[in-house]
N, C-alpha and C. Protein backbone atom coordinates (compact mmCIF):
# COMPACT_ATOMS: atom_id res chain seq x y z
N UNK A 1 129.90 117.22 105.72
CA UNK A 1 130.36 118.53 105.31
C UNK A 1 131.70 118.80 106.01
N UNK A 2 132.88 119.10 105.58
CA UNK A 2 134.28 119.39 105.91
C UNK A 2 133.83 121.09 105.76
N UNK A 3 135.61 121.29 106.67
CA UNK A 3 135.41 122.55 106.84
C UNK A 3 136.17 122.75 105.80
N UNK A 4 136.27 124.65 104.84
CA UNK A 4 136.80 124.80 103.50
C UNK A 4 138.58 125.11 104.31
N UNK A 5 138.75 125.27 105.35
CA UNK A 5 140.10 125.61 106.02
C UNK A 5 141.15 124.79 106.36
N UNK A 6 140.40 123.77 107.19
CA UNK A 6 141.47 122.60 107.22
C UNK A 6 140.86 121.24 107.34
N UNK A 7 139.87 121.24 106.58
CA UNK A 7 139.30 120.06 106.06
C UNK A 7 138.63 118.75 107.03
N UNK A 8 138.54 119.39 108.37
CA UNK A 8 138.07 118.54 109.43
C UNK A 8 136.67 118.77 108.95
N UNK A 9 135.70 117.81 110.31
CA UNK A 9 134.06 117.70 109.85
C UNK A 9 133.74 118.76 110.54
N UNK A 10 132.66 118.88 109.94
CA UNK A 10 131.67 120.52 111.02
C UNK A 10 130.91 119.69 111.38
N UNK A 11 130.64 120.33 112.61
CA UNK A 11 130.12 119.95 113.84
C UNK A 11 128.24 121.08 113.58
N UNK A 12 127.47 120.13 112.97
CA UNK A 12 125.96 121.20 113.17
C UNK A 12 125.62 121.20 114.64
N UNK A 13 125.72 122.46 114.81
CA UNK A 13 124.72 123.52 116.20
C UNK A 13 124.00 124.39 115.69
N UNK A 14 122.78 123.82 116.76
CA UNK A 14 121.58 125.07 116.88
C UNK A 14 121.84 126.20 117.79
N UNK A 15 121.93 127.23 117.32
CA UNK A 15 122.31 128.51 117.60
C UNK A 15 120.98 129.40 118.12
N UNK A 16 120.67 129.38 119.77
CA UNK A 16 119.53 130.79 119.73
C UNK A 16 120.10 131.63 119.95
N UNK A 17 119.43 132.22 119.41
CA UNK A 17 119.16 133.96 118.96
C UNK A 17 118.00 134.94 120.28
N UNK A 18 119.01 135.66 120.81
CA UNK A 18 118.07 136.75 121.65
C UNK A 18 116.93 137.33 121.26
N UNK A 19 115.36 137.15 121.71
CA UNK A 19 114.47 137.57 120.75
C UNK A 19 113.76 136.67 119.34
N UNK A 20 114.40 135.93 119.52
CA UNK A 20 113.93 134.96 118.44
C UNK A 20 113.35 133.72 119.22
N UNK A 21 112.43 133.00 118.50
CA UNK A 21 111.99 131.38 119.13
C UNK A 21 112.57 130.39 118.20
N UNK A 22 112.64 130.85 116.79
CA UNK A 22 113.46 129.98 116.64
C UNK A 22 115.03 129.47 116.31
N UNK A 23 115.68 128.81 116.01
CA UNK A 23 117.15 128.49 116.23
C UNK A 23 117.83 128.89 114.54
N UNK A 24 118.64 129.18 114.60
CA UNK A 24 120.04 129.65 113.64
C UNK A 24 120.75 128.23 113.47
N UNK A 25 120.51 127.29 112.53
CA UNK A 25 121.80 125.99 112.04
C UNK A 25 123.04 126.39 111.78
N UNK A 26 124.17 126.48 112.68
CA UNK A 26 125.43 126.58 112.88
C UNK A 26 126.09 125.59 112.15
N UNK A 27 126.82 125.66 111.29
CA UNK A 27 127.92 124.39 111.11
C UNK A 27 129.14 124.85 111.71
N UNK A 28 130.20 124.51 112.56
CA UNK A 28 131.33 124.82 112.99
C UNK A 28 132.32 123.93 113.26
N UNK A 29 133.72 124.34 113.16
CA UNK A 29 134.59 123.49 113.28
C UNK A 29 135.35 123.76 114.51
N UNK A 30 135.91 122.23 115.13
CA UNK A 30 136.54 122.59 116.61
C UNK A 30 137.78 122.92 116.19
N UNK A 31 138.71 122.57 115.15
CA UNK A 31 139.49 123.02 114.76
C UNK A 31 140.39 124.26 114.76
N UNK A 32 139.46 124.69 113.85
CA UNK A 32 140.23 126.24 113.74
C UNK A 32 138.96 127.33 113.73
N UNK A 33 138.05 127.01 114.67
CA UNK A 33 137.11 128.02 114.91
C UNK A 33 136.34 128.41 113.53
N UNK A 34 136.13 127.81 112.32
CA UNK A 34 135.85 128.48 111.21
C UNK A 34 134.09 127.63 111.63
N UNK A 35 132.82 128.54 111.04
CA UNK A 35 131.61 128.33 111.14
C UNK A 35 130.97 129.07 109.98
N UNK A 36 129.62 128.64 109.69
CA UNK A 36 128.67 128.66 108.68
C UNK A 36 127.41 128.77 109.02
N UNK A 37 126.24 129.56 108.82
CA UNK A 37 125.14 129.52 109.12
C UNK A 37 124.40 129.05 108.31
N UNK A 38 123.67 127.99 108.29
CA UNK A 38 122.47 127.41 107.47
C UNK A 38 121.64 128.68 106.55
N UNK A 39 121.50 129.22 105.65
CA UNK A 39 120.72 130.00 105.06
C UNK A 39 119.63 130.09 105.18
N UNK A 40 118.68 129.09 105.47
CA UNK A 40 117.39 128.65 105.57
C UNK A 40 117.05 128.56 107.10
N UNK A 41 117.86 128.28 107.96
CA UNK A 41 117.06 128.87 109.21
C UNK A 41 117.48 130.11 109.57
N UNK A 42 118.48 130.67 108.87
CA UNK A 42 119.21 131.88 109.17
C UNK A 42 118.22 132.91 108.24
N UNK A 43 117.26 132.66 107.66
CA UNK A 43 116.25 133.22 107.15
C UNK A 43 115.32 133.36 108.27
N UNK A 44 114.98 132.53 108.54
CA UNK A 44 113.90 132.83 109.34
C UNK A 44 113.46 133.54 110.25
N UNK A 45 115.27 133.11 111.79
CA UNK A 45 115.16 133.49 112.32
C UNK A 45 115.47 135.23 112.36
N UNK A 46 115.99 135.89 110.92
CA UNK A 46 115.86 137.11 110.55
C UNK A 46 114.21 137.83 110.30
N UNK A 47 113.72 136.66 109.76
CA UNK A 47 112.36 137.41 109.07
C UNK A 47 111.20 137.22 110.53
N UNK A 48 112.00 136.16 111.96
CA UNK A 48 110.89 136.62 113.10
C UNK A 48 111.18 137.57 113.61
N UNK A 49 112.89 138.32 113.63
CA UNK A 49 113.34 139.34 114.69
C UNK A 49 112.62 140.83 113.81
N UNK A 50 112.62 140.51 112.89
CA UNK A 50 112.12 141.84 111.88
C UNK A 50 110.18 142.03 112.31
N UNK A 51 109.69 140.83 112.88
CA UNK A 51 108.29 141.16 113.38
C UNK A 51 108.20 141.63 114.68
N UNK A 52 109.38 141.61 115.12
CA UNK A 52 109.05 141.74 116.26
C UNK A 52 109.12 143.52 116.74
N UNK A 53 108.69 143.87 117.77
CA UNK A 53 108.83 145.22 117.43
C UNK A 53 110.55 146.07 118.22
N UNK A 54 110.89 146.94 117.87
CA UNK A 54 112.03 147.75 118.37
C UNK A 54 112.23 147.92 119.76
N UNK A 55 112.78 147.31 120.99
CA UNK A 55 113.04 147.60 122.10
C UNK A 55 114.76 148.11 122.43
N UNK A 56 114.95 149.49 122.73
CA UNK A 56 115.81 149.53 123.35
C UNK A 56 115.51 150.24 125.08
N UNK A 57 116.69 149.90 126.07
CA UNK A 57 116.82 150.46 127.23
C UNK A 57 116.92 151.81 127.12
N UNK A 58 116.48 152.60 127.70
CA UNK A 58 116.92 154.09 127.86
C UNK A 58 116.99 154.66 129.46
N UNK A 59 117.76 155.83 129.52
CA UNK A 59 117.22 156.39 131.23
C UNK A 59 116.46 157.48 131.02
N UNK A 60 115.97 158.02 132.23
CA UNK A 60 115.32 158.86 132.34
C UNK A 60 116.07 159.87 132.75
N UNK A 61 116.12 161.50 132.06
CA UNK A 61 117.13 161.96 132.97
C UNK A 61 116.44 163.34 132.93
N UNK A 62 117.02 164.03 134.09
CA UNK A 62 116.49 165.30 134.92
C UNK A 62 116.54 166.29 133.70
N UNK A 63 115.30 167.24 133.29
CA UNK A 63 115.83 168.07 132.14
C UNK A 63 115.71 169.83 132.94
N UNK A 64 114.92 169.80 134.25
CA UNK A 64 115.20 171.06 134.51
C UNK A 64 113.66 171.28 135.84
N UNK A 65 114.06 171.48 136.86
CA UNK A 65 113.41 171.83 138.05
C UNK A 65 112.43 170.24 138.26
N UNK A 66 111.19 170.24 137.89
CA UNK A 66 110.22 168.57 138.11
C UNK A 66 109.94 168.35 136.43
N UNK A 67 111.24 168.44 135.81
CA UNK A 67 110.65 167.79 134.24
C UNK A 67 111.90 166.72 134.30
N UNK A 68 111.31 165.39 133.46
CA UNK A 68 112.04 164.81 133.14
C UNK A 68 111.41 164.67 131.51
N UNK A 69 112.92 164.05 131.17
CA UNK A 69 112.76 163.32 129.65
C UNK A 69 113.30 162.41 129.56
N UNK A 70 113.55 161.67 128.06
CA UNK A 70 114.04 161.19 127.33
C UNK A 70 114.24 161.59 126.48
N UNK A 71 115.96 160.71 125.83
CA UNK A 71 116.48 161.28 124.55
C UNK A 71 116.35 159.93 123.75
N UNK A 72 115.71 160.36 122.36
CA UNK A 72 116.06 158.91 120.79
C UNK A 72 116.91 158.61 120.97
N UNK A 73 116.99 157.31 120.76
CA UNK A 73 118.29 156.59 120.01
C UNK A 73 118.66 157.02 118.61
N UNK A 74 119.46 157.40 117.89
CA UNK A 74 119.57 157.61 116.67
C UNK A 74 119.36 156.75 115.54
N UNK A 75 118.86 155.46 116.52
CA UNK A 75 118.31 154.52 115.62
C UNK A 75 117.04 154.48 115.18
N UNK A 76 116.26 154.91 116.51
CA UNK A 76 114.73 155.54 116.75
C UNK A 76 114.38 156.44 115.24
N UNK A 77 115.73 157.42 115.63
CA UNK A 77 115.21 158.92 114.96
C UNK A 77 114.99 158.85 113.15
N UNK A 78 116.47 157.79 112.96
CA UNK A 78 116.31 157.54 111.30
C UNK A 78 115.57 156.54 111.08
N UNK A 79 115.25 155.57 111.64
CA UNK A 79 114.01 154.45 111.32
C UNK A 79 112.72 155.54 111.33
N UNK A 80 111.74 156.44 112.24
CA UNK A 80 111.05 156.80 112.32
C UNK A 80 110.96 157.94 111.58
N UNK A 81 112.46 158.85 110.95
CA UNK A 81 112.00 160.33 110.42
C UNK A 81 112.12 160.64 111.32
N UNK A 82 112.45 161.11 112.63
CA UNK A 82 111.87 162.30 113.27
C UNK A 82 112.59 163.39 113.25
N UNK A 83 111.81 164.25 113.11
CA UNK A 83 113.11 165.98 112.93
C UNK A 83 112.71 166.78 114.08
N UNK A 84 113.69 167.24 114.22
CA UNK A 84 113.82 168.48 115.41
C UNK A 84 112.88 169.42 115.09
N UNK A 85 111.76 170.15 116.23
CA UNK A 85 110.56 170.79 115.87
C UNK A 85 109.68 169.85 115.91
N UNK A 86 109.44 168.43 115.49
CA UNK A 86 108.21 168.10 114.87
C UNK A 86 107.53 167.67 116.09
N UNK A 87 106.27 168.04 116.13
CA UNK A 87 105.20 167.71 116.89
C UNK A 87 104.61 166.18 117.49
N UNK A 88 104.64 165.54 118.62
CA UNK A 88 104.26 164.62 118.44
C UNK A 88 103.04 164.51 119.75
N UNK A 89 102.23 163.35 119.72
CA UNK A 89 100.91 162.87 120.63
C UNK A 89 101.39 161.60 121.71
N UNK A 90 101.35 162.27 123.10
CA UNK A 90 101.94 161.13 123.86
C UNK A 90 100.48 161.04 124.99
N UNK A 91 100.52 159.71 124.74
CA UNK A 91 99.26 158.95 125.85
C UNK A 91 99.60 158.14 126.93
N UNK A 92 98.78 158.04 127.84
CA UNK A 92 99.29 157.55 129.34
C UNK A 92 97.96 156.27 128.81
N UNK A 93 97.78 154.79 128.18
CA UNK A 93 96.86 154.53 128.40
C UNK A 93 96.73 153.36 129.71
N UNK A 94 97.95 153.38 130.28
CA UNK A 94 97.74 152.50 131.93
C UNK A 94 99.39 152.80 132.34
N UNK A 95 99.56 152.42 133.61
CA UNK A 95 100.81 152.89 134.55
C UNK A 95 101.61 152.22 134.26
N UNK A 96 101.75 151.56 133.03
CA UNK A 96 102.87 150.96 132.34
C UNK A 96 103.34 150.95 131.24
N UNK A 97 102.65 151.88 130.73
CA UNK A 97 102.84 151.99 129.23
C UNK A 97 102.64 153.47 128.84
N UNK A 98 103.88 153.93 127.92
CA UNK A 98 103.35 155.28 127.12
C UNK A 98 103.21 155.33 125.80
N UNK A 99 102.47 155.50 125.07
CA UNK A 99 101.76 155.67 124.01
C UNK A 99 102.49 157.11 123.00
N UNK A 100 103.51 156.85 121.94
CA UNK A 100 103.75 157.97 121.47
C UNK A 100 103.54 158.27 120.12
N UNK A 101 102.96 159.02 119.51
CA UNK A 101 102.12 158.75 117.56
C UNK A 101 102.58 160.11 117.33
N UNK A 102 103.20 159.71 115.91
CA UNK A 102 103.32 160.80 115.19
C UNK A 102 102.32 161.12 114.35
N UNK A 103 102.84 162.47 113.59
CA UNK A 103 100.99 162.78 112.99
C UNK A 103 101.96 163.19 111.51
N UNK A 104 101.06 162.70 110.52
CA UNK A 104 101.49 162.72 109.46
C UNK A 104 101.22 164.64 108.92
């Protein structure tokens, strides 16, 4: 396989992916930096990151005398629906984990 730019060979690399187990088939050229992703593992490793579930970092920050909170990500808020007002159920079920369900 040549590259479509300046016609040198591509070089196949396996490419991991953060969150994924398995690898992304890279074709790339040393050339002029031009690269290609295999479709077929570039499937995959889309359709494992999509099982996996949503982690982002957040802080905790002071909201007023001994309360703290957290604020959504706005990625949170439009993936999930959530609207300002709406009610939700938060569980403590061990010292590492919080439990938060919305109610239909």
């Amino acid at each position: 396989m040549n590259c479509p730019n300046c016609n040198s060979k591509l070089r196949k690399v396996e490419v991991n992916v953060h969150g994924a187990e398995n690898k992304a088939v890279s074709y790339q050229c040393t050339k002029c930096d031009y690269f290609e992703f295999e479709q077929k593992s570039a499937q995959k490793v889309i359709e494992e990151l999509r099982e996996t579930p949503l982690k982002i970092k957040q802080k905790v920050v002071k909201l007023s005398q001994e309360r703290l909170g957290i604020y959504f990500n706005k990625n949170v808020v439009r993936s999930l629906e959530i609207k300002k007002g709406e009610e939700i159920y938060v569980s403590v079920p061990d010292k590492r984990h919080i439990l938060i369900e919305l109610r239909d």
